[in-house]
N, C-alpha and C. Protein backbone atom coordinates (compact mmCIF):
# COMPACT_ATOMS: atom_id res chain seq x y z
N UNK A 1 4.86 -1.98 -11.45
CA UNK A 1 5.43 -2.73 -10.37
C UNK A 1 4.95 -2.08 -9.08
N UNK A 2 4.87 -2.88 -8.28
CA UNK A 2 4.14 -2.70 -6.85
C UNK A 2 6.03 -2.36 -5.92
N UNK A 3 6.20 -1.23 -5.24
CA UNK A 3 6.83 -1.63 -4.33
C UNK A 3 6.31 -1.20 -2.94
N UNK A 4 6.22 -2.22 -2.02
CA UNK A 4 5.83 -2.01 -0.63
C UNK A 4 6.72 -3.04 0.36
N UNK A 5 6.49 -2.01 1.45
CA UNK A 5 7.49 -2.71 2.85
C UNK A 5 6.65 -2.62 4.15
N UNK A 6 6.80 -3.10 5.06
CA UNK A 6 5.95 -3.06 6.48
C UNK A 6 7.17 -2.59 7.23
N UNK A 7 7.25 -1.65 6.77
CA UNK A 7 8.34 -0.50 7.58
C UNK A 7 8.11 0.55 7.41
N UNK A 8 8.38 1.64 8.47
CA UNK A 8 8.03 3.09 7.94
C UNK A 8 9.94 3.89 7.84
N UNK A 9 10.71 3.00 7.90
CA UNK A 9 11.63 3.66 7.91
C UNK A 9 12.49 3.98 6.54
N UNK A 10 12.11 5.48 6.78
CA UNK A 10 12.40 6.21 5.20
C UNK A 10 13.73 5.55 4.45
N UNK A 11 14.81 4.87 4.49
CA UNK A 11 16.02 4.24 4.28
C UNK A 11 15.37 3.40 3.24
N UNK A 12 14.38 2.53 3.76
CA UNK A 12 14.09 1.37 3.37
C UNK A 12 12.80 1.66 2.13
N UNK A 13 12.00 2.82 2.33
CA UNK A 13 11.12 3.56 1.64
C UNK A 13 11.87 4.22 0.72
N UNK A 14 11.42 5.74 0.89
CA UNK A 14 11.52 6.86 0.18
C UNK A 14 12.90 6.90 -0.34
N UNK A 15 13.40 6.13 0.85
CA UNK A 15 15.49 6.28 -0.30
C UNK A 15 15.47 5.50 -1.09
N UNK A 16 15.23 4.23 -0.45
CA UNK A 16 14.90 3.16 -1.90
C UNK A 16 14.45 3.48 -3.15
N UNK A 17 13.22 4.60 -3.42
CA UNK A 17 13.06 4.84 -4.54
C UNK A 17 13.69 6.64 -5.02
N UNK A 18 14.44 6.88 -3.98
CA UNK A 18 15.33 8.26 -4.70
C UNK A 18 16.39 7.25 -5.31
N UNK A 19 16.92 6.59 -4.52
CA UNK A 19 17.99 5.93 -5.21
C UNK A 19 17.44 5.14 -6.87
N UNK A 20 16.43 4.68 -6.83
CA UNK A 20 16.47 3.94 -8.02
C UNK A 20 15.54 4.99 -9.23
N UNK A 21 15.95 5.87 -8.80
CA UNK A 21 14.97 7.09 -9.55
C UNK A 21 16.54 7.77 -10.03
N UNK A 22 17.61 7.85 -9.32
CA UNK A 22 18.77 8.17 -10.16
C UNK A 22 19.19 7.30 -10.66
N UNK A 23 19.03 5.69 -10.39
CA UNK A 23 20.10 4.61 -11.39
C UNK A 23 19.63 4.82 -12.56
N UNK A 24 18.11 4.69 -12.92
CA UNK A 24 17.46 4.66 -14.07
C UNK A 24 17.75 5.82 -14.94
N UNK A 25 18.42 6.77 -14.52
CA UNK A 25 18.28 7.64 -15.49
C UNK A 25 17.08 8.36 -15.60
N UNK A 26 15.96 8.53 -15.66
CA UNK A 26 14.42 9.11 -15.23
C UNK A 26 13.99 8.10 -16.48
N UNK A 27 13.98 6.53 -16.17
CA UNK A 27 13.39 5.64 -16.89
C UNK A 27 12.62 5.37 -16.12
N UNK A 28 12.39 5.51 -15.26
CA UNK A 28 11.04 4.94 -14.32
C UNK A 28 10.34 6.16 -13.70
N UNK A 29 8.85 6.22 -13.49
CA UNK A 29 8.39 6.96 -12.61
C UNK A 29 7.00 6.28 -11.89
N UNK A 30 7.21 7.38 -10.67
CA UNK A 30 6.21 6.52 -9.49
C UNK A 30 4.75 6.95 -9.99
N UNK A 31 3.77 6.45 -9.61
CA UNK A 31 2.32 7.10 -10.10
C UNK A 31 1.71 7.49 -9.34
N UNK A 32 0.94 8.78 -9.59
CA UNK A 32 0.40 8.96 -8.16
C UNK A 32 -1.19 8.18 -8.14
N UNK A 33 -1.44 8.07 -6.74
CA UNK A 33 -2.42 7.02 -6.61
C UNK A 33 -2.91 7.52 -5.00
N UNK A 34 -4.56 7.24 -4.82
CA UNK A 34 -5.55 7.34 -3.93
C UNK A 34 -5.43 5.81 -3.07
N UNK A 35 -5.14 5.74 -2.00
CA UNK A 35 -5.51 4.50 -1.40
C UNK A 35 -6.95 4.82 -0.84
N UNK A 36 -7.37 3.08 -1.03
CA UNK A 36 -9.35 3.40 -0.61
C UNK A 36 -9.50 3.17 0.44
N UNK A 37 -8.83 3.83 1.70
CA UNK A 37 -8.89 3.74 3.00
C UNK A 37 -8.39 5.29 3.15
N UNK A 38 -8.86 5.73 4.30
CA UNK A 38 -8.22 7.19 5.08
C UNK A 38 -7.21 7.61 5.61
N UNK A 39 -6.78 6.63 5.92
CA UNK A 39 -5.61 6.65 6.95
C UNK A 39 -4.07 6.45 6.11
N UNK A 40 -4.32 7.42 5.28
CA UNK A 40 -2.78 7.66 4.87
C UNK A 40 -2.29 9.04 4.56
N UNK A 41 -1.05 9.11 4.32
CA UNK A 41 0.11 10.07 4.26
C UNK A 41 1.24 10.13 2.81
N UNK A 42 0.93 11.18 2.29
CA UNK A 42 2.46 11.26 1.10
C UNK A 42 3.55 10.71 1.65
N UNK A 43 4.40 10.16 0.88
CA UNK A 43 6.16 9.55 0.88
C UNK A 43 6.61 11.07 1.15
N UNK A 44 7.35 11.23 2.30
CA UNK A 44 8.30 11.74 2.53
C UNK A 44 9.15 12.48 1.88
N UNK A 45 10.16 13.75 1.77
CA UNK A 45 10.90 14.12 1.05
C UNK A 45 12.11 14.58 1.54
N UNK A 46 11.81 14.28 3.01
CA UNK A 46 13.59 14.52 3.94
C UNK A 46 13.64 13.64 4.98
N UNK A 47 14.45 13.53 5.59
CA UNK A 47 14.48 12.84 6.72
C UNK A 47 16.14 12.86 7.30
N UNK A 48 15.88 13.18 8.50
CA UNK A 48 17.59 13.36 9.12
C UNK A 48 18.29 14.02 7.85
N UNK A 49 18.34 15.03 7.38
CA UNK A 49 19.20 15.84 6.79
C UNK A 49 19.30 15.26 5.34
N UNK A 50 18.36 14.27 4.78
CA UNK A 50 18.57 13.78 3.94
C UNK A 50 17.64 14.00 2.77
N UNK A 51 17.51 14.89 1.46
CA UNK A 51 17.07 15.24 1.45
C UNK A 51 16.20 13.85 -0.17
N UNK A 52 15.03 13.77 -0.78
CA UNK A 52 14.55 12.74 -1.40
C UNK A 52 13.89 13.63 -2.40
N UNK A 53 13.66 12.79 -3.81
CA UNK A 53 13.33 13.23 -4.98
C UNK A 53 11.71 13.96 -4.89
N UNK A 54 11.45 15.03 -5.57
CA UNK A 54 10.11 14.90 -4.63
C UNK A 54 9.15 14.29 -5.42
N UNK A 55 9.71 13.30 -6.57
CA UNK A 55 8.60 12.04 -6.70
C UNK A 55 8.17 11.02 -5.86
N UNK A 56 8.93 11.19 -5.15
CA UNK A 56 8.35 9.92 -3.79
C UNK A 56 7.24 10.34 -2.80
N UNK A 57 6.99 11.68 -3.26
CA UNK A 57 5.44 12.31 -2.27
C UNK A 57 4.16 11.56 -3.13
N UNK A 58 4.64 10.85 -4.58
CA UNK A 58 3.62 9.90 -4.67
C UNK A 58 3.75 8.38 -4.17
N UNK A 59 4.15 8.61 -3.50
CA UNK A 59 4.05 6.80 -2.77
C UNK A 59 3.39 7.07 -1.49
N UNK A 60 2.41 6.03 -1.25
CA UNK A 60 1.89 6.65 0.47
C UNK A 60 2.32 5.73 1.65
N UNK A 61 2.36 6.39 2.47
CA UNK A 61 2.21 5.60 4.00
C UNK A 61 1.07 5.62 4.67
N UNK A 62 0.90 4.00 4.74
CA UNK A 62 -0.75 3.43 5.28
C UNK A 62 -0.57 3.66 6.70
N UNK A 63 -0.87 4.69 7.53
CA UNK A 63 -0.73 4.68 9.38
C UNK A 63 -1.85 3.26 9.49
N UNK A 64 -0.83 3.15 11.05
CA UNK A 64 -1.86 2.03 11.59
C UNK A 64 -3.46 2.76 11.90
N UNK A 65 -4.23 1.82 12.25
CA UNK A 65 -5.18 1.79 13.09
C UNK A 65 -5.86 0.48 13.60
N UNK A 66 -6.93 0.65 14.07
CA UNK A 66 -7.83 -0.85 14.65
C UNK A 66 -7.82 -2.03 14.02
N UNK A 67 -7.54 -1.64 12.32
CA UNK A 67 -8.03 -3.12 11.50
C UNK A 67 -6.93 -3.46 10.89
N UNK A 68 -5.35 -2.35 10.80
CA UNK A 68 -4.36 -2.73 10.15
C UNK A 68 -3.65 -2.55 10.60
N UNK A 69 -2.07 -2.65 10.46
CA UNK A 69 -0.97 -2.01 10.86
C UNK A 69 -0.19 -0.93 9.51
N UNK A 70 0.76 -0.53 9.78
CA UNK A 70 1.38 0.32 9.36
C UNK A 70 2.20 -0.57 7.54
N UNK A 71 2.10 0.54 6.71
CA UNK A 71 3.10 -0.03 5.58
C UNK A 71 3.21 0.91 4.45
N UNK A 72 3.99 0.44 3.24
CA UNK A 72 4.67 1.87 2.62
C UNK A 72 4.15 1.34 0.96
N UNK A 73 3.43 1.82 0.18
CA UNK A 73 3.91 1.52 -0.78
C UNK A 73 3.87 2.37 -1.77
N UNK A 74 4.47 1.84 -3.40
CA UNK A 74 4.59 3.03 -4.42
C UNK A 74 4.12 2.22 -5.61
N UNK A 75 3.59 2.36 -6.78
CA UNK A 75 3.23 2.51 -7.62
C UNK A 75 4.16 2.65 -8.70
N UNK A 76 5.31 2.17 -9.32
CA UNK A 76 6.27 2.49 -10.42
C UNK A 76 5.94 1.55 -11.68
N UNK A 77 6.48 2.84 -12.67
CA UNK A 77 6.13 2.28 -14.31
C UNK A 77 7.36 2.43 -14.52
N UNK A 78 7.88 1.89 -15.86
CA UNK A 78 8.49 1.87 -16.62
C UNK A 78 8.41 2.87 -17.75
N UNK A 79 8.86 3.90 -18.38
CA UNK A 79 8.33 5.31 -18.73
C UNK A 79 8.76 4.79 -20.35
N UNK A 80 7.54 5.09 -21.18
CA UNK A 80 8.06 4.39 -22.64
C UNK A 80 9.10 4.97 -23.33
């Protein structure tokens, strides 16, 4: 499953998948993955005092530049 947002705000990101990384029980995990562009960044693992699973440093954030804008996404399986 693909999850992505055109937001960089970690709530909507990186909590989104701490949170569903504890519902599951560790039935799901994110994959790590190369985007084929330069202009990105690991998922996050704190933000405002908050602290995130540090499986979400495999999800990336696409920074803007000239040809795109900004967006978040992750990579999740279903773990057999």
């Amino acid at each position: 499953m693909v999850y992505a947002t055109c937001t960089y705000a970690p709530e909507e990101n990186e909590g989104m998948l701490d949170w569903a990384l504890g519902k599951t029980d560790d039935q799901m995990e994110i994959l790590p993955w190369e985007p084929p562009v330069s202009n990105w960044m690991e998922g996050i693992t704190e933000w405002e005092g908050k602290t995130y699973s540090p499986e979400v440093k495999k999800s990336r954030r696409i920074l803007p530049n000239k040809n795109m804008t900004a967006f978040f996404i992750a990579l999740i399986r279903k773990k057999d």
